[in-house]
Protein backbone atom coordinates (compact mmCIF):
# COMPACT_ATOMS: atom_id res chain seq x y z
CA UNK A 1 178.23 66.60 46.88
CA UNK A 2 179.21 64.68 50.13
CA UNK A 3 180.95 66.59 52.88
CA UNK A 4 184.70 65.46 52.86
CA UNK A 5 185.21 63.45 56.44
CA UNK A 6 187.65 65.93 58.79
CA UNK A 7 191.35 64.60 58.12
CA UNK A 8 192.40 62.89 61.49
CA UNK A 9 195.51 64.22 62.82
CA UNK A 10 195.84 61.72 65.43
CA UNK A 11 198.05 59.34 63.82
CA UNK A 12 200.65 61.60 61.99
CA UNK A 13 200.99 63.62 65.13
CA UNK A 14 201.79 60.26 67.12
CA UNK A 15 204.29 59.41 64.32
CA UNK A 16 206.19 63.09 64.46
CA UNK A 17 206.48 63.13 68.83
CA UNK A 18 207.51 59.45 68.44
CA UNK A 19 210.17 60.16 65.76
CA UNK A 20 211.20 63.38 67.80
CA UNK A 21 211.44 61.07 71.03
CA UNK A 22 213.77 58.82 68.87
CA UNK A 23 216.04 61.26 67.42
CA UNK A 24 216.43 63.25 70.75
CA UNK A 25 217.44 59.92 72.45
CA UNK A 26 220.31 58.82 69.54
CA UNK A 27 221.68 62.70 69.21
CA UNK A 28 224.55 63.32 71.03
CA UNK A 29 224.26 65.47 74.28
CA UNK A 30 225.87 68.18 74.61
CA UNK A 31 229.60 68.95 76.19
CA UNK A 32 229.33 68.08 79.71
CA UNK A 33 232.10 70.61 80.83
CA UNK A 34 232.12 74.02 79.86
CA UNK A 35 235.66 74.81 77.97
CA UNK A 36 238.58 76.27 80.14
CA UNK A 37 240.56 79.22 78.79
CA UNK A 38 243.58 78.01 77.74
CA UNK A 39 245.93 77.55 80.42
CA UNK A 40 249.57 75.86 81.33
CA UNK A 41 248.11 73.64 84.10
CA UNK A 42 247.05 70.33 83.13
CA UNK A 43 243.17 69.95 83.60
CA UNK A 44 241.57 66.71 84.33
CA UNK A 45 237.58 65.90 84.72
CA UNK A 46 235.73 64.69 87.82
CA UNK A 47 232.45 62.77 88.09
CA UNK A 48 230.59 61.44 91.02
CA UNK A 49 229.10 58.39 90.55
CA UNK A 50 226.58 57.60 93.18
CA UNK A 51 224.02 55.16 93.90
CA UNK A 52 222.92 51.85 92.03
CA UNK A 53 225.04 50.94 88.79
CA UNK A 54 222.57 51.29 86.22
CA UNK A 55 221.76 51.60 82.52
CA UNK A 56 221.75 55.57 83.38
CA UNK A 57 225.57 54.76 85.01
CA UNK A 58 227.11 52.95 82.38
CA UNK A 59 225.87 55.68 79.54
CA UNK A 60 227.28 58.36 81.77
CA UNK A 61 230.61 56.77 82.26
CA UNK A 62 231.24 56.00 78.73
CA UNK A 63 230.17 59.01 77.26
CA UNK A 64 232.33 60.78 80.32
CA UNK A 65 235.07 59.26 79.30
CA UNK A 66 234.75 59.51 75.29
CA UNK A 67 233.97 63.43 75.69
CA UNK A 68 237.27 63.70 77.93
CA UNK A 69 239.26 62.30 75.48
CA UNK A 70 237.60 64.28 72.76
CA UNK A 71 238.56 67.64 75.44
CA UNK A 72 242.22 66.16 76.06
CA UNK A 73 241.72 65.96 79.34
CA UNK A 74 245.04 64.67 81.14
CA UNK A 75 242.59 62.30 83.63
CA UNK A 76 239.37 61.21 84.39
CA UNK A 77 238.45 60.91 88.45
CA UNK A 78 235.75 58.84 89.77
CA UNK A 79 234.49 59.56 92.85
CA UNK A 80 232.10 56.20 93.83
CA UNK A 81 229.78 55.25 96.05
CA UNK A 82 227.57 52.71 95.32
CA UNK A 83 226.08 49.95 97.13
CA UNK A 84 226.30 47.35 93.90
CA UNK A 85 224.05 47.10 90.75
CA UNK A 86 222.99 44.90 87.80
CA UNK A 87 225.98 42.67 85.89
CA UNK A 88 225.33 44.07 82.75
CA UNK A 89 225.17 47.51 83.42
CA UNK A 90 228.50 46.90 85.44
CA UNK A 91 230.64 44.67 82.64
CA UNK A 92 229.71 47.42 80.05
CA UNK A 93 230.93 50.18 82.13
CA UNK A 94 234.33 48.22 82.79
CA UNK A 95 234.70 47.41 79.40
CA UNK A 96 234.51 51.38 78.48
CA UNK A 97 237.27 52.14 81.43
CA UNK A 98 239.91 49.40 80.10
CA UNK A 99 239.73 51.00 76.35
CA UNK A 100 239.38 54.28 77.94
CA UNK A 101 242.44 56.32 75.86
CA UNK A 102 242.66 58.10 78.94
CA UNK A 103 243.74 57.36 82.76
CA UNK A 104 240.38 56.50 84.94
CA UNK A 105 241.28 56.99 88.62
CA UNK A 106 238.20 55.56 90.80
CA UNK A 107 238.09 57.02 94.32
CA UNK A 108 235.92 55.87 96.73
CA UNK A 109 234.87 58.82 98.87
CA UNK A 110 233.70 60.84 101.09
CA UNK A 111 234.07 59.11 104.32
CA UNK A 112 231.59 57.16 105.03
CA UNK A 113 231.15 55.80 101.19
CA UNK A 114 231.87 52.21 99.88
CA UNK A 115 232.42 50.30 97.05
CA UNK A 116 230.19 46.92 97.78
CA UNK A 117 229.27 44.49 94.52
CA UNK A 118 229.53 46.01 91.31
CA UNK A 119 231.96 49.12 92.64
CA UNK A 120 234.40 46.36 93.80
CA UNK A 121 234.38 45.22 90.37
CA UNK A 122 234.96 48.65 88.80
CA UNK A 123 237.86 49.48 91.65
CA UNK A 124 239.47 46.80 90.13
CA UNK A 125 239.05 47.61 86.54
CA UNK A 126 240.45 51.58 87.05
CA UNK A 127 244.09 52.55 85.92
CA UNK A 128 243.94 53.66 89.76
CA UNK A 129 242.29 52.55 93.02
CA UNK A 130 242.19 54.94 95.99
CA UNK A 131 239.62 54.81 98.95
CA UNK A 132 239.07 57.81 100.97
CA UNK A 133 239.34 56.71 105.46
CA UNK A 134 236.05 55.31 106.77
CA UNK A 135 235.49 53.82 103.44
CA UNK A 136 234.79 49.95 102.85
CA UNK A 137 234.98 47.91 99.94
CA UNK A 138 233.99 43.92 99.11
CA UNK A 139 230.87 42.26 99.40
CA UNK A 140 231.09 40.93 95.45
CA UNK A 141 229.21 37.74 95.33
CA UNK A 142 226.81 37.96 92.77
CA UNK A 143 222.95 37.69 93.44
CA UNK A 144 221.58 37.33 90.31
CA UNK A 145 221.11 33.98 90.08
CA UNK A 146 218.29 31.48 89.93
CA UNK A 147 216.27 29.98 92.02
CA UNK A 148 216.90 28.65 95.59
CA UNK A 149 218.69 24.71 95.88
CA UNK A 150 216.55 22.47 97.66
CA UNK A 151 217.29 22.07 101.52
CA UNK A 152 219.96 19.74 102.21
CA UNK A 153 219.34 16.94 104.49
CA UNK A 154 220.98 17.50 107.86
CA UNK A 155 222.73 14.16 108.04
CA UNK A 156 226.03 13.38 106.26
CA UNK A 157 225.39 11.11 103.20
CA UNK A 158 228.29 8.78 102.19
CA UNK A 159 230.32 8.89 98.79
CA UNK A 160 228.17 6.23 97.44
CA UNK A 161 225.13 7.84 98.24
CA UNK A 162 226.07 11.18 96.90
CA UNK A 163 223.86 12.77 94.70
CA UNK A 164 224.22 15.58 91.35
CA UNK A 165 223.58 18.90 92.91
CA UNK A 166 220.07 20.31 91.91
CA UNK A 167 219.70 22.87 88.86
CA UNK A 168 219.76 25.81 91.39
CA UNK A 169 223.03 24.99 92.91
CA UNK A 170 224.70 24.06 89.48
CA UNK A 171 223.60 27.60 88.45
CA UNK A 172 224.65 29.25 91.20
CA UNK A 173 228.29 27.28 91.08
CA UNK A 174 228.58 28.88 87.23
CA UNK A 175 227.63 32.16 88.48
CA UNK A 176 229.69 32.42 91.00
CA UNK A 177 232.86 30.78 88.89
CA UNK A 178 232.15 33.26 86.39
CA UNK A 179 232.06 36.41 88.62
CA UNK A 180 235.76 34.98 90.17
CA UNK A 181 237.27 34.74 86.98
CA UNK A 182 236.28 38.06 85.76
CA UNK A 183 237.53 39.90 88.96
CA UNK A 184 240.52 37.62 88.87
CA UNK A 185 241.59 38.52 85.03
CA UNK A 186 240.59 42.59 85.98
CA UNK A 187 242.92 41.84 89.83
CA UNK A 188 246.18 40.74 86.66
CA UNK A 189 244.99 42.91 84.74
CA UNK A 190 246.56 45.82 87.12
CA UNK A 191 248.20 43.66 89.44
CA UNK A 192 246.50 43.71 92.35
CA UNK A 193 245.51 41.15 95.09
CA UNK A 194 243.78 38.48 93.10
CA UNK A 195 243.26 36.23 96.26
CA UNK A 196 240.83 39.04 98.21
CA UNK A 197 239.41 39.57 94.99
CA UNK A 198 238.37 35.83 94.79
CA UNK A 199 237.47 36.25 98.78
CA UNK A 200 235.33 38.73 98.31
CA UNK A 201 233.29 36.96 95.28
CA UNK A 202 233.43 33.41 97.21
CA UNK A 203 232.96 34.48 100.40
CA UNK A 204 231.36 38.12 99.90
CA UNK A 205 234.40 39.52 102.27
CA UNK A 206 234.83 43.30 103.08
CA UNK A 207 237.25 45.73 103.60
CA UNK A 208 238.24 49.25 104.85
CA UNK A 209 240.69 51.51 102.98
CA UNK A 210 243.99 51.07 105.82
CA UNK A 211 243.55 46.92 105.15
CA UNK A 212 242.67 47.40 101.24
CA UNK A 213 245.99 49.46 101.02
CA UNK A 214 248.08 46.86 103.38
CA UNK A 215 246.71 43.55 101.44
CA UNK A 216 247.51 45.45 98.01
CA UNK A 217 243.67 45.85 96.63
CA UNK A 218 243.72 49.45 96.15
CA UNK A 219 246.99 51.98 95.11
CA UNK A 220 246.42 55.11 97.93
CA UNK A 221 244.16 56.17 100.30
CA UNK A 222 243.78 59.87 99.94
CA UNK A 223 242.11 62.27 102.62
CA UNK A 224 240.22 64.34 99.97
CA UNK A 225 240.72 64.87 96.15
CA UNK A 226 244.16 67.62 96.78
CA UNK A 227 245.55 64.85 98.83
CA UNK A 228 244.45 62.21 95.74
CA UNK A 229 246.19 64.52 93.16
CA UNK A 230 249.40 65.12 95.58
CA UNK A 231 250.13 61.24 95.61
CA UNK A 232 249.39 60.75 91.77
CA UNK A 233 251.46 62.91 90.62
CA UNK A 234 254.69 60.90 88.91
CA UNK A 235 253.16 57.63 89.09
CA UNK A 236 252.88 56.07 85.61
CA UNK A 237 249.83 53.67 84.37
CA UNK A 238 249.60 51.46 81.35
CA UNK A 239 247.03 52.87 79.40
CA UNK A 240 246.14 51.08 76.28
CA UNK A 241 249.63 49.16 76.41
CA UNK A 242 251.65 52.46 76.58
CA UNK A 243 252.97 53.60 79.95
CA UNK A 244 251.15 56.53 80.79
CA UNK A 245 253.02 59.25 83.19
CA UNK A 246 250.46 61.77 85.85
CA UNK A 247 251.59 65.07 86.09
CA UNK A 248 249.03 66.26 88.06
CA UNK A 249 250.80 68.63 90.17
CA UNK A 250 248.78 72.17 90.03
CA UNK A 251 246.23 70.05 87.93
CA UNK A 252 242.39 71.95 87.59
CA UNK A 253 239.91 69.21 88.01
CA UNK A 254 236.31 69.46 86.15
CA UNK A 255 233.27 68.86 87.69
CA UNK A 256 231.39 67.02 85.35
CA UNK A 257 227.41 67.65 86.04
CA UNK A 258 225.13 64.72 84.61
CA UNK A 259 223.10 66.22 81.63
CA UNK A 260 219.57 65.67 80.39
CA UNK A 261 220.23 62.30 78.94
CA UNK A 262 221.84 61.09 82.30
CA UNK A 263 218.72 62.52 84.43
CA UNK A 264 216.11 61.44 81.43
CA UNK A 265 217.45 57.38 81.55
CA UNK A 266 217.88 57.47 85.50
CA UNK A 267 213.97 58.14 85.23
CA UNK A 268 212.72 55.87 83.21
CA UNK A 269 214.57 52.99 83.99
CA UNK A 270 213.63 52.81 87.71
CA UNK A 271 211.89 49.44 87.29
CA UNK A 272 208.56 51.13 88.67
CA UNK A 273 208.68 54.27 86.38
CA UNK A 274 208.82 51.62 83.76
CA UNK A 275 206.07 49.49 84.36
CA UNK A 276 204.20 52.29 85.00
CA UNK A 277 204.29 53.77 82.02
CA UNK A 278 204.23 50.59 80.05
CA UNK A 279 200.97 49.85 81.64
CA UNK A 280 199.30 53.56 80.89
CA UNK A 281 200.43 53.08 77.30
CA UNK A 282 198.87 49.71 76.93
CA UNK A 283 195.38 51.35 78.25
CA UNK A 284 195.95 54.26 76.15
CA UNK A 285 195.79 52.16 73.03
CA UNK A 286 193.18 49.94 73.92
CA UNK A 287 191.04 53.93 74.91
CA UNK A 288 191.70 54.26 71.82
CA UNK A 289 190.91 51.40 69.65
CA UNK A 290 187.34 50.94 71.74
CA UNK A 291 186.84 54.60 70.52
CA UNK A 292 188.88 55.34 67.20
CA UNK A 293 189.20 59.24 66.52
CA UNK A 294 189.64 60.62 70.06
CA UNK A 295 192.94 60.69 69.20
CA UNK A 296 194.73 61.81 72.70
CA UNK A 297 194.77 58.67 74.53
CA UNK A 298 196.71 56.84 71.37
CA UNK A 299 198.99 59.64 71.43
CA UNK A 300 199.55 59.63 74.92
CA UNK A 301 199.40 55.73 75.36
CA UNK A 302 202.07 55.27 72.05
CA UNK A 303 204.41 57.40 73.69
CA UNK A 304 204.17 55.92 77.35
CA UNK A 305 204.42 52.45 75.54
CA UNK A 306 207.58 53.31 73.05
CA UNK A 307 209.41 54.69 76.47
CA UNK A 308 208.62 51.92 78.37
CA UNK A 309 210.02 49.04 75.28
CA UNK A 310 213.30 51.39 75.37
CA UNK A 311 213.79 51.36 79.26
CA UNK A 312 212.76 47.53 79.79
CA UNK A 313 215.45 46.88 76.89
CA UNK A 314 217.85 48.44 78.88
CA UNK A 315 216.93 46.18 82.19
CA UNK A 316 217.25 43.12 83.47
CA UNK A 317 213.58 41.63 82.29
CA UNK A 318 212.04 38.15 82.45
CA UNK A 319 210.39 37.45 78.89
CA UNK A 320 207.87 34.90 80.44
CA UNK A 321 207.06 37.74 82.82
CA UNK A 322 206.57 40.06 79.82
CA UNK A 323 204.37 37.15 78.37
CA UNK A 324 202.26 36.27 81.43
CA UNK A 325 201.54 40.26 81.11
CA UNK A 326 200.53 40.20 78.17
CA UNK A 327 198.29 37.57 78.36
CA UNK A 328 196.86 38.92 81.08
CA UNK A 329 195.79 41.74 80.10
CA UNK A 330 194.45 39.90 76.65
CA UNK A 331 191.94 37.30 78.98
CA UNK A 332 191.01 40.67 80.43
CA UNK A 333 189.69 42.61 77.37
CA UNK A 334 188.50 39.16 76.17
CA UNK A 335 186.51 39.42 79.69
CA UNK A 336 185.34 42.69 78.56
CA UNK A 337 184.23 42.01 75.00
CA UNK A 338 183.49 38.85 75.60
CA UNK A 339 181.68 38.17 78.93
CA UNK A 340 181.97 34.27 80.37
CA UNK A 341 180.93 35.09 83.50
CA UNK A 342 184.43 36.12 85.21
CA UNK A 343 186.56 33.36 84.05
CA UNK A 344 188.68 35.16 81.63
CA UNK A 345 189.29 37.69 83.83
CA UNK A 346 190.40 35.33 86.74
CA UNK A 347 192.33 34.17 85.19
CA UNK A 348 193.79 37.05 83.21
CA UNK A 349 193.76 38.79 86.68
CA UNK A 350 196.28 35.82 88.04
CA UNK A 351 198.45 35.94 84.89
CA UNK A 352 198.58 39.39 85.12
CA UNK A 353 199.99 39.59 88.78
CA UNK A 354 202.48 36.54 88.17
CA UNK A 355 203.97 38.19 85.32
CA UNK A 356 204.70 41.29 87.11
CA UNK A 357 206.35 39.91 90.03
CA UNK A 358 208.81 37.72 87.37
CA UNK A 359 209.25 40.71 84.84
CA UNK A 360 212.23 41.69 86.35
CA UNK A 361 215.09 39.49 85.90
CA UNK A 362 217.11 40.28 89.21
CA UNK A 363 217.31 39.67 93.17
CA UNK A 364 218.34 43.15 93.27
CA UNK A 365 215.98 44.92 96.09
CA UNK A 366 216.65 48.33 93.58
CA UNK A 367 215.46 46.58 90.44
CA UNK A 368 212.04 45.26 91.30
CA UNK A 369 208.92 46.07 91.12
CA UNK A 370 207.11 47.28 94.22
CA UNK A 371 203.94 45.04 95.25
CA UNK A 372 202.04 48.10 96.20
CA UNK A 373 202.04 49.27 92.46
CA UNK A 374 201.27 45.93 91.14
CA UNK A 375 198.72 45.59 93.42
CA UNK A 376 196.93 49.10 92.03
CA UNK A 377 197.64 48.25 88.24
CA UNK A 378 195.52 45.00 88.95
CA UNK A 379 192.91 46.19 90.48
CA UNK A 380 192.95 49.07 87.70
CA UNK A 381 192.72 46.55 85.35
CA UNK A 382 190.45 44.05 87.07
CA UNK A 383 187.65 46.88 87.84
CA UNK A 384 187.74 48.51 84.39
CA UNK A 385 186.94 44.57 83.07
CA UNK A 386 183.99 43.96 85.89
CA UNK A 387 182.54 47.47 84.89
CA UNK A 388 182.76 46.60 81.21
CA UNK A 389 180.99 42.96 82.05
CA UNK A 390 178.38 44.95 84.11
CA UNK A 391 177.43 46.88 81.17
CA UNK A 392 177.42 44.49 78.94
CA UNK A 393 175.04 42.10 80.85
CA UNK A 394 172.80 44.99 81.24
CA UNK A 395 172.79 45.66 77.94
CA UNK A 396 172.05 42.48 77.34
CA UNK A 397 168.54 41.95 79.57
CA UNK A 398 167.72 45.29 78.48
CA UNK A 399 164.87 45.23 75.86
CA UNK A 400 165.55 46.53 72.29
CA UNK A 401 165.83 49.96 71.37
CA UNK A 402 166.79 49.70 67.74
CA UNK A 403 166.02 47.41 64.61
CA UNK A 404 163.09 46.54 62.54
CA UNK A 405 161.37 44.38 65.47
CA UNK A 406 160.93 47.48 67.42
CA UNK A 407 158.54 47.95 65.05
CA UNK A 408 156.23 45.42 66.00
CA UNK A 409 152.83 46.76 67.68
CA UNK A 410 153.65 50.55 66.22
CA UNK A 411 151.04 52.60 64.32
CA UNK A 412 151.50 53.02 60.48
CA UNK A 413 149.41 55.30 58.18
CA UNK A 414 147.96 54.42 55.06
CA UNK A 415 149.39 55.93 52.15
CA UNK A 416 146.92 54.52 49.44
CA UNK A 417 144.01 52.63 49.67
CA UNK A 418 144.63 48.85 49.64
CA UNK A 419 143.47 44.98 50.36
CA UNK A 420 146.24 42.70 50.36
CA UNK A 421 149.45 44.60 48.98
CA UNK A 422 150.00 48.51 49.15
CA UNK A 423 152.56 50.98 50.91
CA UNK A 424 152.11 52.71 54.65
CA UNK A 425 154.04 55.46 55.94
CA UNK A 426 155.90 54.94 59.67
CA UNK A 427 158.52 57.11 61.83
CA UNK A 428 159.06 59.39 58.13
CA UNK A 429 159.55 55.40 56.14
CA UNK A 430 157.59 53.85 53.53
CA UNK A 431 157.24 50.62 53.48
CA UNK A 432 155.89 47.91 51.94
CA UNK A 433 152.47 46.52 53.51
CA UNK A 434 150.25 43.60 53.35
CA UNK A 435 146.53 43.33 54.95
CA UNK A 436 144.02 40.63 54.19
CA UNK A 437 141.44 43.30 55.20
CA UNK A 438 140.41 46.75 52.92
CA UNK A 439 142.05 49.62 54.41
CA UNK A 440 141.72 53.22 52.83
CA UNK A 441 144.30 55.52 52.48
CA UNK A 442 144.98 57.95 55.64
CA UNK A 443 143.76 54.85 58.04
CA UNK A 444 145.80 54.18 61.10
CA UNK A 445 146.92 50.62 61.31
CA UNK A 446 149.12 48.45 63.33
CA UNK A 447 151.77 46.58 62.51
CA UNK A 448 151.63 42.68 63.60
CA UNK A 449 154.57 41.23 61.92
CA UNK A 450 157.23 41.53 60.15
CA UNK A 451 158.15 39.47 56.76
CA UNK A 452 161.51 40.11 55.40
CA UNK A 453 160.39 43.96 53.71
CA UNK A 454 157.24 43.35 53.92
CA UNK A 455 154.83 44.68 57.10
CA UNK A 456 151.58 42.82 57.95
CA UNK A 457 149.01 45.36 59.24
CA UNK A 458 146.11 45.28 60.08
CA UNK A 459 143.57 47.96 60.54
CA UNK A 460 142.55 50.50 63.77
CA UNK A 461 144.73 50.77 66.98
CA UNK A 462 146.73 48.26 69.02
């Protein structure tokens, strides 16, 4: 009886780390503040937000805010400094501050911080707006938008000569109409300056804290976060359409340190870190289809490849950039398997570089992807399909090594004695034989053709 094949463990392993990778990522983390002992002074929580607005952010502010809630905290603090981010990651942490059931005070500090782009944006949004001294705010014109306008000519045209505005400029005109009246509605919203607010979209104007307080765009400017609480307390918000009182006099403030989650998504969806690891799990695959049964490398390469879909999901990506990838790398293993002298893999090399400079979506220096790791993902990708070319060109000028016509010219032995059909005996074989001369059985002969299963011989040495 045949010995069963070992079971390959390769695949239901892959399936088990990719369904833990899943379930860890939709479980929810654990309590970001430890519990007080219960005590008469009101407790609120504090988070520092620094840094690009993010994916990471916006998942840390909204489950902040939900697990503050959940821990009747009186208050949730802010403290930002952020140099802008991406729209979406910015609109979907607003929206979680304006249902927030709870007061969200944003404070832009320490000295020296500011809130430019997005964090003007999310100043506006918060119950309250404070700004520590030294701080600056404004800058809020969007740049995520398409391409550049053609250059205007330099002399005046007249009214009849006047022409549409290219595609670019049209786009940019939406963009930019959008962006003023979402800060204007947020500016209502909690009735502050709605003119600056426009200013700083239109015009990408900035601000310190002493003329943000004078032209009405923030509530306080506080020297540090006892100062911040001092000044709060008695004011009254509208949260959720209720007027909302601060008592925040004696008030214990929470620092809330990001957890695993928080650290885990501000890794992987650096654009690079992404890329990266979509890239190693595209070559661990293809390892592993070119050599089925290794097993590690489609472990390794489904896992890279299922981390890197969930981060680029969560960023700003170009799907012709994704496609220009893909295709890419598909004239490239054509290259390999296929070999047309280098012309797939030109051009798979080209489509491969285009697509990752346009696979991220986003003007944001923060959010692309750096040329220097392009440029070594190429040429990873470009020598693995010139080695795989050179080997298979040299396998092809190389001269057989296996098949029946190696057979031609080697020495047979007579297993009966025969003239015309009979059997010899080569490499442990028996085969079928023909010889128009008499050969006896034990003679050497040679074999000088080949007919379908059928050897013609004929007798004594080469």
């Amino acid at each position: 009886m045949a010995k069963p094949a070992p079971y390959n463990w390769s695949r239901p392993l892959l399936s088990l780390l990719a369904l833990l990778l899943l379930t860890l990522l939709l479980l929810p983390p654990a309590a970001l503040a430890q519990q007080t002992s219960p005590s008469d002074s009101p407790v609120g929580w504090r988070l520092k937000l620094a840094g690009g607005i993010g994916p990471a952010s916006s998942d840390l502010v909204e489950r902040t805010i939900s697990d503050a809630a959940d821990a009747d905290a009186q208050l949730l603090v802010i403290e930002l400094d952020t140099p802008g981010g991406l729209d979406k990651s910015m609109r979907s942490l607003i929206k979680q501050i304006i249902a927030s059931p709870i007061p969200v005070i944003s404070y832009v500090s320490p000295q020296g911080a500011r809130a430019a782009s997005a964090g003007t944006y999310i100043l506006y949004a918060s119950h309250i707006a404070a700004m520590a001294p030294a701080t600056n705010l404004g800058a809020a014109t969007p740049v995520q938008i398409g391409g550049p306008s053609a250059p205007r000519s330099p002399y005046p045209r007249s009214q009849d000569d006047q022409q549409p505005d290219d595609n670019a400029t049209a786009l940019r005109r939406k963009v930019v109409n959008d962006a003023v009246a979402y800060i204007r509605g947020l500016a209502e919203l909690r009735g502050r300056n709605a003119d600056w607010a426009e200013a700083a979209v239109r015009e990408a104007a900035s601000i310190d804290a002493a003329e943000a307080l004078k032209l009405e765009v923030i509530d306080l400017v506080a020297v540090d976060i006892d100062d911040l609480l001092r000044q709060l307390d008695g004011r009254v918000v509208q949260v959720q359409n209720r007027d909302y009182p601060l008592r925040t006099q004696g008030m214990q403030l929470q620092l809330i340190e990001p957890d695993w989650r928080h650290q885990f998504l501000l890794v992987i969806t650096n654009p690079n870190v992404a890329y990266i690891l979509m890239m190693l799990g595209v070559y661990g695959l293809l390892l592993e289809f070119y050599h089925p049964g290794i097993g590690l490398p489609g472990i390794v390469g489904g896992i890279c490849l299922l981390l890197a879909l969930y981060a680029l999901q969560l960023l700003p990506i170009s799907y012709t950039g994704l496609a220009l990838i893909a295709l890419g790398i598909g004239l490239m293993v054509v290259e390999a398997l296929s070999p047309s002298f280098g012309l797939f893999g030109l051009g798979g090399a080209i489509a491969f570089v285009i697509g990752s400079v346009l696979l991220m979506d986003t003007q944001l220096p923060a959010y692309q992807i750096a040329l220097p790791v392009i440029a070594a993902f190429t040429l990873m990708t470009l020598v693995l399909a010139i080695l795989a070319l050179a080997l298979a060109l040299k396998a092809r000028r190389s001269a057989v090594v296996s098949g029946v016509s190696t057979m031609l010219g080697q020495q047979a032995t007579a297993l009966v004695s025969f003239e015309g059909d009979g059997k010899v005996s080569i490499q442990g074989e028996t085969w079928n034989a023909h010889s128009v001369e008499a050969i006896k059985r034990g003679d050497s002969v040679t074999i000088t053709a080949i007919d379908g299963l059928i050897l013609e011989v004929k007798k004594g040495d080469r």
